[in-house]
C-alpha atoms as a PDB file:
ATOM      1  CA  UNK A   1       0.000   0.000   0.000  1.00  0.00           C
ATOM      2  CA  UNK A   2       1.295   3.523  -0.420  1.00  0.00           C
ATOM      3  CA  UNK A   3       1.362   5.899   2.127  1.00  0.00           C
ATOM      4  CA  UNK A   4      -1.270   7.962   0.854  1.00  0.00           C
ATOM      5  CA  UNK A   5      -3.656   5.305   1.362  1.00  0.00           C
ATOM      6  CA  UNK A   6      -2.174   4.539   4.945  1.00  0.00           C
ATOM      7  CA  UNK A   7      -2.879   8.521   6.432  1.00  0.00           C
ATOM      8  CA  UNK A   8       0.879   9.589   4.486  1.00  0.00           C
ATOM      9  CA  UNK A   9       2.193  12.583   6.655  1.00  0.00           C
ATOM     10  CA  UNK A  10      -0.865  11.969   9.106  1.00  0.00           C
ATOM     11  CA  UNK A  11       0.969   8.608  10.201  1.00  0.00           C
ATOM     12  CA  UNK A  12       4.705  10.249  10.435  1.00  0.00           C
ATOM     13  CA  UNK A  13       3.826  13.306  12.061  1.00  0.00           C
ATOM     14  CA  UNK A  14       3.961  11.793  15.689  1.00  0.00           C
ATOM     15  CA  UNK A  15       7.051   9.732  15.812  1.00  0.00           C
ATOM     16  CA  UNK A  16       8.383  13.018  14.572  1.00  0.00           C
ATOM     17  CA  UNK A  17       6.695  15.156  17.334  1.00  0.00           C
ATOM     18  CA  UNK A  18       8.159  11.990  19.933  1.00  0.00           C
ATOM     19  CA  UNK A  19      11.693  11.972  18.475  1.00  0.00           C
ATOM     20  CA  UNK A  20      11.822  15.350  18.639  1.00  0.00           C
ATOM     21  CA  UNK A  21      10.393  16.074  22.445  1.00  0.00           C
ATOM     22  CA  UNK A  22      13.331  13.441  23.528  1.00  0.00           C
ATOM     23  CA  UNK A  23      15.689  15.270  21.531  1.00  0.00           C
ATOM     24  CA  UNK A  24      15.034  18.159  23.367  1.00  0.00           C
ATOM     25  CA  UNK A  25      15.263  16.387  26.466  1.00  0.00           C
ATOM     26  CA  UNK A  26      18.213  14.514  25.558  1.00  0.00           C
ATOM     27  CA  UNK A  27      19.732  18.372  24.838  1.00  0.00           C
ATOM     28  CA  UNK A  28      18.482  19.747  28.004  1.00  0.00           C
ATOM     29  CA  UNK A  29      20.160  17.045  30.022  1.00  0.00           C
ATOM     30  CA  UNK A  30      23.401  17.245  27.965  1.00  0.00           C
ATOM     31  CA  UNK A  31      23.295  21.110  28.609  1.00  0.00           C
ATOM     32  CA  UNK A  32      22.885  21.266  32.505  1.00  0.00           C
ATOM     33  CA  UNK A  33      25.615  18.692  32.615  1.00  0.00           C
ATOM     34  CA  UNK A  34      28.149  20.739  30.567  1.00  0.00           C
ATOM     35  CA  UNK A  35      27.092  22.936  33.133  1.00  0.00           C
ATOM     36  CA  UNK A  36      28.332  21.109  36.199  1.00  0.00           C
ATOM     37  CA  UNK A  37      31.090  20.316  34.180  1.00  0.00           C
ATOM     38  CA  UNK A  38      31.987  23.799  33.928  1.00  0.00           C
ATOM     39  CA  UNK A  39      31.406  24.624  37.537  1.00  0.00           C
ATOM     40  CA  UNK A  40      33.653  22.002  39.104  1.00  0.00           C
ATOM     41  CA  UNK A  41      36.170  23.131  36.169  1.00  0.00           C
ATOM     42  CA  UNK A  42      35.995  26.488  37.902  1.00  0.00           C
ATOM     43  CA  UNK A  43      36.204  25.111  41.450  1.00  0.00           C
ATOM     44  CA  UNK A  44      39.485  23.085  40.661  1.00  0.00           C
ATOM     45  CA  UNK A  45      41.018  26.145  38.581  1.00  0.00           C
ATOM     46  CA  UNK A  46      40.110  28.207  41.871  1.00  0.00           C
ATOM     47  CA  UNK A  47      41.881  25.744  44.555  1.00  0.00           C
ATOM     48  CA  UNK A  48      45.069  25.815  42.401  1.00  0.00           C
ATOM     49  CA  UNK A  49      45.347  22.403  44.020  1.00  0.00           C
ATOM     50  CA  UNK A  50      45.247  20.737  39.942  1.00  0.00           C
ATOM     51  CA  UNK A  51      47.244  20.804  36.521  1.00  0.00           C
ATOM     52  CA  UNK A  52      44.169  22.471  34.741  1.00  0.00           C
ATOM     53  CA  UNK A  53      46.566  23.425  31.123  1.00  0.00           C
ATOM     54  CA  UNK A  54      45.058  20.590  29.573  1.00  0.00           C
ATOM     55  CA  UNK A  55      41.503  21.554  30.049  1.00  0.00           C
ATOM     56  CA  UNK A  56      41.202  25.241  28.434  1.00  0.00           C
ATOM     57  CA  UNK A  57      41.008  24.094  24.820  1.00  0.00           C
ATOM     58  CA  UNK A  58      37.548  22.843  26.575  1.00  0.00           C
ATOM     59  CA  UNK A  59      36.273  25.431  28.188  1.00  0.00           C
ATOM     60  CA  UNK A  60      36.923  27.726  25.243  1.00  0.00           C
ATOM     61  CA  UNK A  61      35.007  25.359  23.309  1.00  0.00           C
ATOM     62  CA  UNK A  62      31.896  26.276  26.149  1.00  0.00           C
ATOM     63  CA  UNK A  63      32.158  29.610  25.489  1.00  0.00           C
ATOM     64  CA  UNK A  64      31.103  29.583  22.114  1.00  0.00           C
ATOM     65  CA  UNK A  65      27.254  30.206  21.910  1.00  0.00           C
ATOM     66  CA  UNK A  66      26.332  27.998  24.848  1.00  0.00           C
ATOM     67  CA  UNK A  67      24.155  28.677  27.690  1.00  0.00           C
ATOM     68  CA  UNK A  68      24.531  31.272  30.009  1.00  0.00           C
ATOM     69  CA  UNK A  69      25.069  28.789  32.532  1.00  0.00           C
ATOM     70  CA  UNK A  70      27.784  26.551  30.468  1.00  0.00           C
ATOM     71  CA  UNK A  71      29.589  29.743  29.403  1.00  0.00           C
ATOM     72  CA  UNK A  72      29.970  31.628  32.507  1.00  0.00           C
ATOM     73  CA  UNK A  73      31.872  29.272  34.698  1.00  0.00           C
ATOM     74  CA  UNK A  74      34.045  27.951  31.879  1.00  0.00           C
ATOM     75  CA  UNK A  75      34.542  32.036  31.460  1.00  0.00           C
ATOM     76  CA  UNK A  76      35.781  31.586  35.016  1.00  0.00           C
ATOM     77  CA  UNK A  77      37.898  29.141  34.927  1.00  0.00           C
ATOM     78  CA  UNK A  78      39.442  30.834  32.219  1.00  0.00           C
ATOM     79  CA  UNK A  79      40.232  33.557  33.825  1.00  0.00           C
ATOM     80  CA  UNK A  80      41.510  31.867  36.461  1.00  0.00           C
ATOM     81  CA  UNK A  81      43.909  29.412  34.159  1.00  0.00           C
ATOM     82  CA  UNK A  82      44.347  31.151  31.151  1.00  0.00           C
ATOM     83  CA  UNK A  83      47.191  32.654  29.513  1.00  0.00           C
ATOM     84  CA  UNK A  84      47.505  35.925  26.884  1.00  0.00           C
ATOM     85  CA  UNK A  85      47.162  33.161  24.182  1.00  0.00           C
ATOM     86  CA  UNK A  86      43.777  32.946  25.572  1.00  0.00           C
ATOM     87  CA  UNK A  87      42.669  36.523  25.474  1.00  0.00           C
ATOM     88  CA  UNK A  88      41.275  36.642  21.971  1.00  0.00           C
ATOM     89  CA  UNK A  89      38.199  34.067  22.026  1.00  0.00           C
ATOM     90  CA  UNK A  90      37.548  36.106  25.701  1.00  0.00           C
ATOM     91  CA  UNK A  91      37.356  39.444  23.524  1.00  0.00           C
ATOM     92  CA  UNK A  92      35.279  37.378  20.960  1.00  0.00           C
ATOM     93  CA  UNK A  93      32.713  36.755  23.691  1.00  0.00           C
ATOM     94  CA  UNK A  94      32.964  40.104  25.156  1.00  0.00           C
ATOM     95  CA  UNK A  95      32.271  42.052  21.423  1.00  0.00           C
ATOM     96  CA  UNK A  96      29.711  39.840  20.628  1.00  0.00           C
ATOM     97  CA  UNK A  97      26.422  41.816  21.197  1.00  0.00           C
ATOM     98  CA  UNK A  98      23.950  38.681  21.068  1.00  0.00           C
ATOM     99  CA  UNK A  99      25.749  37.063  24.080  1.00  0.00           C
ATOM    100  CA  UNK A 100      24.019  37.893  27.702  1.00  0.00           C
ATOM    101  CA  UNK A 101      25.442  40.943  29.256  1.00  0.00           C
ATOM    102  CA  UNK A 102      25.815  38.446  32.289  1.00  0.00           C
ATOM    103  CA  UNK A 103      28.582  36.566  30.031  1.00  0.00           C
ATOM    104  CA  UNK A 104      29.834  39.687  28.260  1.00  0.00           C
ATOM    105  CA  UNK A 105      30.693  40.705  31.952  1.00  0.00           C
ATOM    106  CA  UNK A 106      31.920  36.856  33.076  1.00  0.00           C
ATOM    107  CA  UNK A 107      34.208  37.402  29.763  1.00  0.00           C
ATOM    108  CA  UNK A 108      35.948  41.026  30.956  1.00  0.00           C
ATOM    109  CA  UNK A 109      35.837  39.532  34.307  1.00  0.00           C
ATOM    110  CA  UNK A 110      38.377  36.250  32.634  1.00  0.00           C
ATOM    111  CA  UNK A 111      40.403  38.998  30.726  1.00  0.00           C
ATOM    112  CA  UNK A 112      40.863  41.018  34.067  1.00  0.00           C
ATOM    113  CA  UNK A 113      41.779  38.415  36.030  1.00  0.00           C
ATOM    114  CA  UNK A 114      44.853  37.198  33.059  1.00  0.00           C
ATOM    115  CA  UNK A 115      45.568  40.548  32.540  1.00  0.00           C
ATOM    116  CA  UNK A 116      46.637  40.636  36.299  1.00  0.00           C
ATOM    117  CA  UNK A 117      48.931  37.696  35.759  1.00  0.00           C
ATOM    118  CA  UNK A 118      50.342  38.794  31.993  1.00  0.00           C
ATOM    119  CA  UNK A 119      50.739  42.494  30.553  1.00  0.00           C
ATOM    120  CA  UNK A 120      47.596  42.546  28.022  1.00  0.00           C
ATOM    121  CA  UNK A 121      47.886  46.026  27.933  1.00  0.00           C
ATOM    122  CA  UNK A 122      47.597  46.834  24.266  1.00  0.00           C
ATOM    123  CA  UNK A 123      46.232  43.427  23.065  1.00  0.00           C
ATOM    124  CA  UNK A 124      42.777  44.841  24.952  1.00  0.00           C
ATOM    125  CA  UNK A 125      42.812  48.541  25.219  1.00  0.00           C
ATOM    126  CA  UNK A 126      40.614  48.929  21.853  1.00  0.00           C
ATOM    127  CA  UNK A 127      38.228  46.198  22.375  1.00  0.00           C
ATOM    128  CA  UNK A 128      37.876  48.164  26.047  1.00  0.00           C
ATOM    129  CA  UNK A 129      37.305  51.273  24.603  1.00  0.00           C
ATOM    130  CA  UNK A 130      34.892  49.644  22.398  1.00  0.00           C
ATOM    131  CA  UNK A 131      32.950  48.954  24.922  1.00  0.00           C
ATOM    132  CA  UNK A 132      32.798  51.922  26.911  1.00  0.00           C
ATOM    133  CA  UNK A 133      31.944  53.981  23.963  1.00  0.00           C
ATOM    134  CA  UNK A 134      28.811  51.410  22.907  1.00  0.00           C
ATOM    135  CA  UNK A 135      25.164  51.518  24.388  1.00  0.00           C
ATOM    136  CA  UNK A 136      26.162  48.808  26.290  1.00  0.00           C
ATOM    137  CA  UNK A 137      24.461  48.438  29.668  1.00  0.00           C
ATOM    138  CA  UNK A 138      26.232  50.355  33.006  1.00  0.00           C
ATOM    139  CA  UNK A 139      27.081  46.654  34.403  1.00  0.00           C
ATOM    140  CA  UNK A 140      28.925  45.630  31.281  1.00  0.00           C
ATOM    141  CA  UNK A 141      30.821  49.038  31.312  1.00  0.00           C
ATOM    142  CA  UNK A 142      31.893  49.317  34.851  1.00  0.00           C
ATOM    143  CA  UNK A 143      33.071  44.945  34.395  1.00  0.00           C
ATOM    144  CA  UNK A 144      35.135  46.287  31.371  1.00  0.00           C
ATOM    145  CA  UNK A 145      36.672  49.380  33.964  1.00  0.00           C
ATOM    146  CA  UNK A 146      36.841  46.863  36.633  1.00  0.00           C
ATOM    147  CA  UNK A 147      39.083  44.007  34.266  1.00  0.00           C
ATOM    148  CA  UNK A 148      41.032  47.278  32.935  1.00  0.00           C
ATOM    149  CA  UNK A 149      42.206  47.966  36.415  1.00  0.00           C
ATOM    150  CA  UNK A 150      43.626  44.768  37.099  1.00  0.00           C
ATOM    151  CA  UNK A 151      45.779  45.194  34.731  1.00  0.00           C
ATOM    152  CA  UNK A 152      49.096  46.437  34.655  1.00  0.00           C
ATOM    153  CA  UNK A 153      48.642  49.553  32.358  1.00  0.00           C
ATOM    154  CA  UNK A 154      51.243  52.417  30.962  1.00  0.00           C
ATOM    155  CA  UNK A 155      50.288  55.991  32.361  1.00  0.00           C
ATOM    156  CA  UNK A 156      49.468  57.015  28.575  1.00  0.00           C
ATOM    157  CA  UNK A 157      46.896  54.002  27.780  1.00  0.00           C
ATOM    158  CA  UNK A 158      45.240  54.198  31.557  1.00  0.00           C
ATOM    159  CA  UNK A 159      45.108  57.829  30.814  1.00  0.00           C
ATOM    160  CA  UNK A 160      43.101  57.593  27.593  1.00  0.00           C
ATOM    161  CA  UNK A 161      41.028  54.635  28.711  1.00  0.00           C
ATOM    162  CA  UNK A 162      40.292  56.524  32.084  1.00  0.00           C
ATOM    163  CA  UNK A 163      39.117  60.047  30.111  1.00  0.00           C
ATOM    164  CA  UNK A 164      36.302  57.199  28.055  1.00  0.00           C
ATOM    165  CA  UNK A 165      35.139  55.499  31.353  1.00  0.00           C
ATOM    166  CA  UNK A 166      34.398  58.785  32.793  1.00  0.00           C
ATOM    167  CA  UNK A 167      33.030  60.512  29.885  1.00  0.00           C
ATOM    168  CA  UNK A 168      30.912  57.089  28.910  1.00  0.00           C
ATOM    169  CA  UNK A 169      29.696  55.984  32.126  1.00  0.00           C
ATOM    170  CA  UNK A 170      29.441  59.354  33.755  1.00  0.00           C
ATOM    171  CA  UNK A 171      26.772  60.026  30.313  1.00  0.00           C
ATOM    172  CA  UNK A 172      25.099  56.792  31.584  1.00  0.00           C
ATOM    173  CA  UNK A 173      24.361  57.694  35.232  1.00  0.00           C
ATOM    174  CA  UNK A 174      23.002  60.689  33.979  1.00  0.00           C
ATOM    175  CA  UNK A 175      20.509  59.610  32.073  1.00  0.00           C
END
């Protein structure tokens, strides 16, 4: 018989609607497990107790496009671990306007805290600035001022970056 005389799409419409509710189970699970994953990634990068080199190719790998709550503790743990070889998939997240502000600011936060263990100085200045002179929200602004002065910074470049947090933010507080 053909499938037109069997109820055709009629007939293949539900496995479709079954496979397709445990696929987004099967996802769900998978994501709040990546989760966990990230958070005890971030725990052990924050005792300093374990080797964690190996692990960063990883957690840059949950940075990109995941869940807020896969991103932000690999961010973390990052930060914690990572090295200036590191820095550009960080400014990648922290540029990219369709991420959360919540992991734009987990992603200065990361660059802050390697920027306090490795001059970064020039490698982020711009992509700073960039944010202080965007729309972005006050919280994302004052995480990109807060990363900036962890760093170890020449007079000249603090200067500059100083003059946009104060004309940029100071704007933003009075609106």
């Amino acid at each position: 018989p053909s499938l037109g005389a069997c109820g055709g799409a009629a007939v293949i419409a539900p496995p479709q609607r079954v496979l397709a509710a445990r696929l987004d189970d099967t996802r769900a699970r998978a994501d709040a497990l990546a989760g966990r994953a990230s958070e005890a990634l971030e725990q052990l990068a924050a005792s300093g107790r374990t080797e964690m080199g190996p692990a960063v190719d990883g957690l840059l790998a949950a940075i990109d496009g995941r869940r807020d709550g896969i991103a932000i503790p690999a961010l973390g743990a990052i930060g914690t671990i990572g090295g200036p070889e590191h820095v550009d998939p960080l400014l990648a997240v922290l540029g990219d306007e369709s991420n959360s502000d919540e992991v734009r600011i987990a992603a200065a936060d990361a660059i802050g805290e390697i920027g306090g263990r490795h001059d970064l100085a020039e490698a982020v200045s711009s992509s700073m600035r960039s944010v202080f002179e965007s729309d972005a929200s006050l919280e994302l602004r004052v995480a990109a001022a807060r990363a900036l002065g962890r760093m170890s910074l020449g007079a000249p470049s603090r200067a500059g970056l100083l003059e946009t947090v104060r004309v940029n933010v100071g704007a933003a507080d009075s609106e």
